[in-house]
C-alpha atoms as a PDB file:
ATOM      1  CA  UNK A   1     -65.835-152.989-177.147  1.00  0.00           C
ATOM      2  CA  UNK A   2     -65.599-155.990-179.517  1.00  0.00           C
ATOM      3  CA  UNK A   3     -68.026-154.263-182.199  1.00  0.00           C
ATOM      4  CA  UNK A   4     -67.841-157.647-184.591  1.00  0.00           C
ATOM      5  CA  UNK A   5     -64.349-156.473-185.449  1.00  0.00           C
ATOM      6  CA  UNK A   6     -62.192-159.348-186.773  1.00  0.00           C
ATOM      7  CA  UNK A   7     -59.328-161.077-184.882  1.00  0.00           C
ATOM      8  CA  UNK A   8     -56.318-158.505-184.616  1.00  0.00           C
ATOM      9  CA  UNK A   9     -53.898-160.861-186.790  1.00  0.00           C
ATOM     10  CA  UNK A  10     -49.538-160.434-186.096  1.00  0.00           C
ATOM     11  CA  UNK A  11     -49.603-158.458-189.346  1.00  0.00           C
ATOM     12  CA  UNK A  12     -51.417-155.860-188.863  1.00  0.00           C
ATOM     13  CA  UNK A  13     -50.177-155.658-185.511  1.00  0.00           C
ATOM     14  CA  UNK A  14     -46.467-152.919-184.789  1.00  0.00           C
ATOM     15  CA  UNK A  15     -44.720-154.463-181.167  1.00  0.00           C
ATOM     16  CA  UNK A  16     -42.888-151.800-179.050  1.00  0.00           C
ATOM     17  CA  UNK A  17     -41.838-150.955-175.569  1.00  0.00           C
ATOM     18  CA  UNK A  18     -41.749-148.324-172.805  1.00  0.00           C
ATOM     19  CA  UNK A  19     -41.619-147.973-169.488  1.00  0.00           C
ATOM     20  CA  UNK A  20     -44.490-148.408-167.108  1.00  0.00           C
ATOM     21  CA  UNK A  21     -45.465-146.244-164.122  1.00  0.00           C
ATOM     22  CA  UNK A  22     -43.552-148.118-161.207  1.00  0.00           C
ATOM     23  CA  UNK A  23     -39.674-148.922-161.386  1.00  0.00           C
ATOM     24  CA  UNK A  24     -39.587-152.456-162.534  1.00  0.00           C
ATOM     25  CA  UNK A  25     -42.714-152.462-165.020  1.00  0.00           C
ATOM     26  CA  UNK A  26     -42.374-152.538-168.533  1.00  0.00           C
ATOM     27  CA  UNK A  27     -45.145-151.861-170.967  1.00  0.00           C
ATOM     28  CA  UNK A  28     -45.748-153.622-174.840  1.00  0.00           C
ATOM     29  CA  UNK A  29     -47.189-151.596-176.523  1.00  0.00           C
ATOM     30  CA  UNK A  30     -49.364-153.143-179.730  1.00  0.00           C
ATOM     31  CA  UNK A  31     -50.420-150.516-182.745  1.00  0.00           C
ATOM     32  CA  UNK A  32     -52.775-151.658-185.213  1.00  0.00           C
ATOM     33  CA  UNK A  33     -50.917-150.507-188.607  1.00  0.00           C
ATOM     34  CA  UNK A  34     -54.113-152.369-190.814  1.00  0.00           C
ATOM     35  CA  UNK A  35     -56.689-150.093-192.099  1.00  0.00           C
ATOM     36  CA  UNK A  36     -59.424-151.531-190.354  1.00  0.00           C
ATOM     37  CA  UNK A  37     -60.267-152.507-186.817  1.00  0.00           C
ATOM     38  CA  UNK A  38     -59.453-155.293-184.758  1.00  0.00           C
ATOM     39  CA  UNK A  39     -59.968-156.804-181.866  1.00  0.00           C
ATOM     40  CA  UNK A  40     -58.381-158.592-179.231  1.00  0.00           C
ATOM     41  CA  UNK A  41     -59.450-160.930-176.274  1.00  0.00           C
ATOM     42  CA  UNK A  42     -57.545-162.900-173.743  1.00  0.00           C
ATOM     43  CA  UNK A  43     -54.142-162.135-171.940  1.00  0.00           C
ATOM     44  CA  UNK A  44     -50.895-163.173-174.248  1.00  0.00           C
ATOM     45  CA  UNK A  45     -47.950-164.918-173.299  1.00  0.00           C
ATOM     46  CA  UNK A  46     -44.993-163.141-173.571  1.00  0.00           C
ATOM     47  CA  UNK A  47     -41.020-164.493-172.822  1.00  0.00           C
ATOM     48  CA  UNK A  48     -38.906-161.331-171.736  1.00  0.00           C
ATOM     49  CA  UNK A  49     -35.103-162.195-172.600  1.00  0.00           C
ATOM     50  CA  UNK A  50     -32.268-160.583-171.955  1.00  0.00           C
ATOM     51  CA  UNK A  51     -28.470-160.802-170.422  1.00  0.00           C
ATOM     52  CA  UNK A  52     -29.743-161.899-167.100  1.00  0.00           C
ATOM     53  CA  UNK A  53     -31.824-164.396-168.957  1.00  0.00           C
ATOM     54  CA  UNK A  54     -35.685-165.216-169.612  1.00  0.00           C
ATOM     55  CA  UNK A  55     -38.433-163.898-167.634  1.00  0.00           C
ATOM     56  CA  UNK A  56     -41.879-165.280-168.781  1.00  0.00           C
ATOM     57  CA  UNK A  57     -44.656-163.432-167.375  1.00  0.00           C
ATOM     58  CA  UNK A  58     -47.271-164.990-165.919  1.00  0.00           C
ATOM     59  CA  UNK A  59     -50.784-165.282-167.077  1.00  0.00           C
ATOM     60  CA  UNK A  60     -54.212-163.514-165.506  1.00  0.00           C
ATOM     61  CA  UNK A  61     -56.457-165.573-164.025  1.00  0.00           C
ATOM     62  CA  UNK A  62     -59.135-162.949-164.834  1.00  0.00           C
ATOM     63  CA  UNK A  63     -61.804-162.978-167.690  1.00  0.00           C
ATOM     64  CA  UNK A  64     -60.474-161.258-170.258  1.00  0.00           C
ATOM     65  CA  UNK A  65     -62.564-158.615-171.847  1.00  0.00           C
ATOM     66  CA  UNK A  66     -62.386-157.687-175.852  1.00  0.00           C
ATOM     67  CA  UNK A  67     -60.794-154.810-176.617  1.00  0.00           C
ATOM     68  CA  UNK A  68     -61.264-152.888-180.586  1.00  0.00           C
ATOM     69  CA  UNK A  69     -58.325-151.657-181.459  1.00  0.00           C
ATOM     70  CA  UNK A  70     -58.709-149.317-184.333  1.00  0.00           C
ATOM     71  CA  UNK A  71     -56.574-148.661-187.169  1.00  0.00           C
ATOM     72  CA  UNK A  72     -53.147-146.575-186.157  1.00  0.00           C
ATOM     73  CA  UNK A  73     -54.195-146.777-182.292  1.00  0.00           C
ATOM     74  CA  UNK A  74     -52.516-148.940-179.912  1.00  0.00           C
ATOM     75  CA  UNK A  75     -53.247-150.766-176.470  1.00  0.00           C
ATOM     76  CA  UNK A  76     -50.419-151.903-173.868  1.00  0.00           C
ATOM     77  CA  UNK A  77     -49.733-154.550-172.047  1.00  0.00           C
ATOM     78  CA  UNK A  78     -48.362-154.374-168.362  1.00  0.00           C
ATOM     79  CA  UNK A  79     -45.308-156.490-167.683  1.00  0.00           C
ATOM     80  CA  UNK A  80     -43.460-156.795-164.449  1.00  0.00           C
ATOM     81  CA  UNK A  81     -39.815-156.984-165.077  1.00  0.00           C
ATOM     82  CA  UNK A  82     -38.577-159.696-162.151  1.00  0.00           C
ATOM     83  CA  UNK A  83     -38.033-163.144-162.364  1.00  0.00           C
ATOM     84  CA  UNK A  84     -41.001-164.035-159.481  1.00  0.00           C
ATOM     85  CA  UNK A  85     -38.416-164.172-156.521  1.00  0.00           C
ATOM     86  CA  UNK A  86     -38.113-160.007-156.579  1.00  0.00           C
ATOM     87  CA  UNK A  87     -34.845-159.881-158.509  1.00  0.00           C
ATOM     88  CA  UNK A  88     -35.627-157.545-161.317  1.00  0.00           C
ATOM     89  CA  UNK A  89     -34.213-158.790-164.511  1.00  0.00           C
ATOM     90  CA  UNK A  90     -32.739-156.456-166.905  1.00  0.00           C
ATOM     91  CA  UNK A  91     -33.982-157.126-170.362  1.00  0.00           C
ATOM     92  CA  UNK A  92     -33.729-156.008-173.945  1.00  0.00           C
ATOM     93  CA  UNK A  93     -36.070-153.330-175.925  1.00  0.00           C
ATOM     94  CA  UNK A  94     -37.810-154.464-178.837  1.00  0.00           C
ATOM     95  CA  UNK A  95     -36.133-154.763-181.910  1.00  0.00           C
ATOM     96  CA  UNK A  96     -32.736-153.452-180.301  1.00  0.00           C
ATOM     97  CA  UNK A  97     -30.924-156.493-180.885  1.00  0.00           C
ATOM     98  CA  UNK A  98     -28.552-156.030-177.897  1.00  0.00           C
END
């Protein structure tokens, strides 16, 4: 998996959304738009805001495994959309602006 790619940078990087398999799940999804490949390691953080409010999501306590990303391919990122007490949090799509 990691292959001696270089650090996927923000850059080279396109962020969007869909929805995941279970009601309540939200997936960010993260394209590589360079023209070579990257790679990425560790779990980001990531603040989910909307009209209910913020929702951060909370961090794995696995090891996190490098994943190449190659150039126009793209890898998601699970999110559960609740606010940790099992009220799910309505939030806004990436680069709606609403």
């Amino acid at each position: 998996m990691g292959g001696g790619a270089g650090a996927c940078k923000t850059s080279q990087l396109a962020f969007s959304t869909s929805g995941g398999m279970a009601e309540g799940e939200l997936i960010v999804n993260l394209k590589n738009t360079g023209s070579i490949t990257c790679t990425l390691k560790g779990f980001p953080g990531a603040d989910l805001k909307g009209k209910d409010g913020t929702v951060s999501a909370r961090r794995s306590t696995l090891a996190p495994v490098p994943v190449s990303v190659k150039p126009g391919d793209a890898v998601g990122i699970d999110v559960p959309v609740t606010d940790g007490g099992g009220r799910t949090v309505t939030v806004d799509p990436v680069g709606t602006g609403k």
